[in-house]
N, C-alpha and C. Protein backbone atom coordinates (compact mmCIF):
# COMPACT_ATOMS: atom_id res chain seq x y z
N UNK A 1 109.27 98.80 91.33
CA UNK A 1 110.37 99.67 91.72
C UNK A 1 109.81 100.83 92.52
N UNK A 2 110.27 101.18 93.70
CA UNK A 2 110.25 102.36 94.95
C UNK A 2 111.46 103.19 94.63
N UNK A 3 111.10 104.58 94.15
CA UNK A 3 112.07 105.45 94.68
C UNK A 3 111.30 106.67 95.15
N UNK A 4 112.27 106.67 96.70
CA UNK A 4 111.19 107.56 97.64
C UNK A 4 111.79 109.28 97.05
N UNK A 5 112.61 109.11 96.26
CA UNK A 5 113.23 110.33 96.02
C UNK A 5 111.76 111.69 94.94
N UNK A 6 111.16 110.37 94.42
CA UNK A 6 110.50 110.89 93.80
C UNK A 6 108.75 110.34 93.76
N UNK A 7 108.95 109.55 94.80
CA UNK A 7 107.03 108.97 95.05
C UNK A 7 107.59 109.16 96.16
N UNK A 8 107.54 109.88 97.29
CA UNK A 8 107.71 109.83 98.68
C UNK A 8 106.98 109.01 100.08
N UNK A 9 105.48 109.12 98.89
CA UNK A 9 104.27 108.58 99.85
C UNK A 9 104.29 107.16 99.15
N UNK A 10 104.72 106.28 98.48
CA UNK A 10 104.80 104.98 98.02
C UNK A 10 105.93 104.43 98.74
N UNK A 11 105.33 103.30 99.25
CA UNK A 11 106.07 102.25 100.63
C UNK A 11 105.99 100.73 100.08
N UNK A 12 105.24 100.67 99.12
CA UNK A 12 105.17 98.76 98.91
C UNK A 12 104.81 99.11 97.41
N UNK A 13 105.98 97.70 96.99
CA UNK A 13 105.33 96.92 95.57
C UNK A 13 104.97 95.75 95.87
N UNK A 14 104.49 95.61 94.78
CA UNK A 14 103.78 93.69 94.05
C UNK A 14 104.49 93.33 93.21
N UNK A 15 105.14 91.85 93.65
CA UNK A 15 106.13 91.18 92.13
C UNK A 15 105.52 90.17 92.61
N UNK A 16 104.87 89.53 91.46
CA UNK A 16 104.59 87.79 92.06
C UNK A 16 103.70 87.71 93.16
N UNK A 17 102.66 88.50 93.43
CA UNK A 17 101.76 88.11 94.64
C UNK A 17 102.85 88.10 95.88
N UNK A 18 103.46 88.83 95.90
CA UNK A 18 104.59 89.00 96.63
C UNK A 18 104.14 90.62 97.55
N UNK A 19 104.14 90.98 98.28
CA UNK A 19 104.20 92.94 98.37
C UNK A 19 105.52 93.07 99.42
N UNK A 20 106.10 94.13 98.70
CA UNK A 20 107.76 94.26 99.33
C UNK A 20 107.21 95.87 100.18
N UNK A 21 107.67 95.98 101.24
CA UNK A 21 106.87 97.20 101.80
C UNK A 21 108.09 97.62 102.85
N UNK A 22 108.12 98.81 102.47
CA UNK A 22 109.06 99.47 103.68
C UNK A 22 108.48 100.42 104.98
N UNK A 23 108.96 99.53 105.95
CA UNK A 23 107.94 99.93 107.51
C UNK A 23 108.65 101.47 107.97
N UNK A 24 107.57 101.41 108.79
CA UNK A 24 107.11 103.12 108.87
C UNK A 24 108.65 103.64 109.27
N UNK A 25 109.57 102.84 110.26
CA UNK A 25 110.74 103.16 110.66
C UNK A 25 111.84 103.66 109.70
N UNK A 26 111.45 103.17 108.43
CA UNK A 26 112.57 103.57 107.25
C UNK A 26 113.64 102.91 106.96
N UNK A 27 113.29 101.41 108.19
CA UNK A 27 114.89 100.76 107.81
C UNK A 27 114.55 99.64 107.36
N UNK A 28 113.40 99.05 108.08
CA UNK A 28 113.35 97.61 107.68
C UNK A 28 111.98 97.70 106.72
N UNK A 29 112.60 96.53 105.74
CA UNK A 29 111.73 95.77 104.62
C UNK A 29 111.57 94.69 105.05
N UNK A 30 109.74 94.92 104.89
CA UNK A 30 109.32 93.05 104.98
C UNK A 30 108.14 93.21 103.37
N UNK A 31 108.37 91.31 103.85
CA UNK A 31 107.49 90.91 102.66
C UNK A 31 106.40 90.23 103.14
N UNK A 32 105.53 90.18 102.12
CA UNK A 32 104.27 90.01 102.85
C UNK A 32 103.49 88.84 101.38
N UNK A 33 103.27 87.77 101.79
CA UNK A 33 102.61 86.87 100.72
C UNK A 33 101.59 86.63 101.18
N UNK A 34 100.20 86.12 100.28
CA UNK A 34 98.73 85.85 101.17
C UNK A 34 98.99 86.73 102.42
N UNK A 35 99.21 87.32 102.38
CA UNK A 35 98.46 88.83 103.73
C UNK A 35 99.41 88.10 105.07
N UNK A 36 99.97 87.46 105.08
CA UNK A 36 100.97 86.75 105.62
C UNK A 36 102.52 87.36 105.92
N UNK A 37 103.40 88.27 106.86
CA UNK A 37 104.36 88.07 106.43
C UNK A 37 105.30 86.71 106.33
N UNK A 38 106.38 86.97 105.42
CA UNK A 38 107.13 86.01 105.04
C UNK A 38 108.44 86.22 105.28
N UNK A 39 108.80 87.46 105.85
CA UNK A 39 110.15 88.02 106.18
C UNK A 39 110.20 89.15 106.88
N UNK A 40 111.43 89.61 107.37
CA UNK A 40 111.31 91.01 107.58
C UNK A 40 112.68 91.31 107.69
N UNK A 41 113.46 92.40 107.73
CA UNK A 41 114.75 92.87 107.89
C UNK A 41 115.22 94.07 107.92
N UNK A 42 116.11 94.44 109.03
CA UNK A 42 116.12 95.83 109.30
C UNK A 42 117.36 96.22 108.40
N UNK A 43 117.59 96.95 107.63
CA UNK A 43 118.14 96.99 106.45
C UNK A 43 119.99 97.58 106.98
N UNK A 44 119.55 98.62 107.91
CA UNK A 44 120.75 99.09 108.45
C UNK A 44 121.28 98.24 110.29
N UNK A 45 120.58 97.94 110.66
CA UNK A 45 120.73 97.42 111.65
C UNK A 45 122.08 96.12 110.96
N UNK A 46 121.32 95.10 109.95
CA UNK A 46 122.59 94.55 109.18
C UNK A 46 123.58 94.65 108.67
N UNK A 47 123.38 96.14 107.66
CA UNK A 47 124.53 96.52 106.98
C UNK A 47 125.31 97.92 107.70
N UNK A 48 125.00 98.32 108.34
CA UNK A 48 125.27 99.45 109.16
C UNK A 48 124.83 101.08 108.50
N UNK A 49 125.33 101.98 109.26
CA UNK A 49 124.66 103.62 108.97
C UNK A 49 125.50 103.70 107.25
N UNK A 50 125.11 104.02 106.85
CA UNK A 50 125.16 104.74 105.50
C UNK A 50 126.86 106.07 105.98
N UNK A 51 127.63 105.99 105.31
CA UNK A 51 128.56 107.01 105.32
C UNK A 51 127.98 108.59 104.96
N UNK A 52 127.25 108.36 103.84
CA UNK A 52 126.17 109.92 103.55
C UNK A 52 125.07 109.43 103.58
N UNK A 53 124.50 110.21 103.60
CA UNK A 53 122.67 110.40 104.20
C UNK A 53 122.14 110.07 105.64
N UNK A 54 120.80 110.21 105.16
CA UNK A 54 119.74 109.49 106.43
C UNK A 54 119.83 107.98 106.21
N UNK A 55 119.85 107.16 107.51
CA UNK A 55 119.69 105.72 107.59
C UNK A 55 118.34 105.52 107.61
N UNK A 56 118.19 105.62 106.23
CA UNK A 56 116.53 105.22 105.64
C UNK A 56 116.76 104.41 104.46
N UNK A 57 115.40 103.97 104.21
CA UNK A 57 115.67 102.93 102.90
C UNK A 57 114.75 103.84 101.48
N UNK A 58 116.02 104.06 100.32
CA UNK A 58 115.33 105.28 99.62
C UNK A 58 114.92 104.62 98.09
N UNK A 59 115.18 103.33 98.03
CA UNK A 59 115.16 102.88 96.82
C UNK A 59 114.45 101.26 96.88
N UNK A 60 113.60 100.47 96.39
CA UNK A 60 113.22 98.92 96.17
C UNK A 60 113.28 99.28 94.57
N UNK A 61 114.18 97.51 94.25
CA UNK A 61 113.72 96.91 92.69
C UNK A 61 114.08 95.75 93.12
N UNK A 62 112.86 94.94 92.06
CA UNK A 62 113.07 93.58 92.30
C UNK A 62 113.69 93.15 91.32
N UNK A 63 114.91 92.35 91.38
CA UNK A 63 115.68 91.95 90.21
C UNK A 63 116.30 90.63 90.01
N UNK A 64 115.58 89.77 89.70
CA UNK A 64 115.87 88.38 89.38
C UNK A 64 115.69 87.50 90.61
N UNK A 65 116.58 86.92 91.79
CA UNK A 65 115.51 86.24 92.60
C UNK A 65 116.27 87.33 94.10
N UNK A 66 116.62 88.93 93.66
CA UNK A 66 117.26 89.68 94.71
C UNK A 66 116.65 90.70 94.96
N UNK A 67 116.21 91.06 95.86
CA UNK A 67 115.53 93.10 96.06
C UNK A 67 116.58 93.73 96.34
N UNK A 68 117.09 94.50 95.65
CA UNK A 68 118.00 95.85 95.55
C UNK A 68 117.78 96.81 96.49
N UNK A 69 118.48 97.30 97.56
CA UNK A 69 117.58 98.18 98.48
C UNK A 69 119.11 99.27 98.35
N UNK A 70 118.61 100.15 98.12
CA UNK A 70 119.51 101.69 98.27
C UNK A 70 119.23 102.23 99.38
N UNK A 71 120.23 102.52 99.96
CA UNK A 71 119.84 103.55 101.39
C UNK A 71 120.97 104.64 101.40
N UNK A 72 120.80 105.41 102.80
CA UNK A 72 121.18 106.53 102.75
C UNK A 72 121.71 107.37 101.47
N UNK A 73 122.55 107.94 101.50
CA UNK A 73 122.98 108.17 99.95
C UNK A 73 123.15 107.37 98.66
N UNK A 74 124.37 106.50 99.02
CA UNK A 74 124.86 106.06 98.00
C UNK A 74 125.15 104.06 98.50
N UNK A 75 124.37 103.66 99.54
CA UNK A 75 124.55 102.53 99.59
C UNK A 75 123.88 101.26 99.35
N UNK A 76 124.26 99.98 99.32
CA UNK A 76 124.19 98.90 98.51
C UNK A 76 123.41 98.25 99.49
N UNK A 77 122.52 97.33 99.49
CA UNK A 77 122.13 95.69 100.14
C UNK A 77 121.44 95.25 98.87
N UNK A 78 121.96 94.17 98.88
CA UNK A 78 120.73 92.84 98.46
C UNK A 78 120.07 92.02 99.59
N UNK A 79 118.75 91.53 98.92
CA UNK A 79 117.85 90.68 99.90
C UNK A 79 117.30 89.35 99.19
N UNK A 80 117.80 88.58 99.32
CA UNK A 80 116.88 87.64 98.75
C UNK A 80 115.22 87.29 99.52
N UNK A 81 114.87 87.19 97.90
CA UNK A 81 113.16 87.38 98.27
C UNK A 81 112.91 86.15 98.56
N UNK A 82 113.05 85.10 98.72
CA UNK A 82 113.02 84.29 99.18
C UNK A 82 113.11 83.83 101.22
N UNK A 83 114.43 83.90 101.21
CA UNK A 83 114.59 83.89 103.30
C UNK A 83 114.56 85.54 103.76
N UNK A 84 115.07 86.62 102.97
CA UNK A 84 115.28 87.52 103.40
C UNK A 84 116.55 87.66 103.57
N UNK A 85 117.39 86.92 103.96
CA UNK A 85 118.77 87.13 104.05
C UNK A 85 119.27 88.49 103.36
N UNK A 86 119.97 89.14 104.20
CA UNK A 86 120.20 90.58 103.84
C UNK A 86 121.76 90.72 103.79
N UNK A 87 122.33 91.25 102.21
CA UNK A 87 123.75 91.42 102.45
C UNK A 87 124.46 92.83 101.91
N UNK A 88 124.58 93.32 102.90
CA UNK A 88 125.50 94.78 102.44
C UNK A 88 126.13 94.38 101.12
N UNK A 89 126.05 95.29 100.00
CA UNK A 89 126.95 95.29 98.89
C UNK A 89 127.89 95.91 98.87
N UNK A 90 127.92 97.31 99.63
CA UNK A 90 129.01 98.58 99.36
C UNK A 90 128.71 100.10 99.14
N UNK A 91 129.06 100.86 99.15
CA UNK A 91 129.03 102.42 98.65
C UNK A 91 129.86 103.10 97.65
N UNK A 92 129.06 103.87 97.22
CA UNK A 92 129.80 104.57 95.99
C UNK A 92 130.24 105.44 96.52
């Protein structure tokens, strides 16, 4: 789990020989297996600008076979860790 709210300088986890890493731009998450990437996705470019905040990515958890990505304030994507496929969830 990444939350930049409170590790600011932490950009990548490890689940499974897996590393989930958020690029320097702040939007897109890629994954990276054997030193390999395996995906990549621009997080807002898909789901669009965030209604509040910065269009940055402020949150990773990996949760069952989905990465949870929080951005700007209060908004939603899932990613499957698998293709990457990226799907807006919503805002609070």
């Amino acid at each position: 789990e990444i939350n930049l709210s409170f590790e600011p300088a932490m950009r990548g986890i490890e689940v499974n020989n897996v590393i989930y890493y958020i690029e320097k731009d702040m939007q897109t998450v890629s994954a990276y297996e054997n030193g390999k990437l395996k995906w990549k996705t621009n997080i807002i470019s898909v789901c669009g600008k965030p209604s509040v905040g910065k269009s940055e990515v402020r949150y990773l958890k990996v949760e069952n076979k989905k990465l949870l990505v929080v951005f700007g304030k209060h908004s939603f994507a899932n990613v499957d860790i698998n293709s990457g496929k990226t799907e807006f969830i919503g805002s609070d």
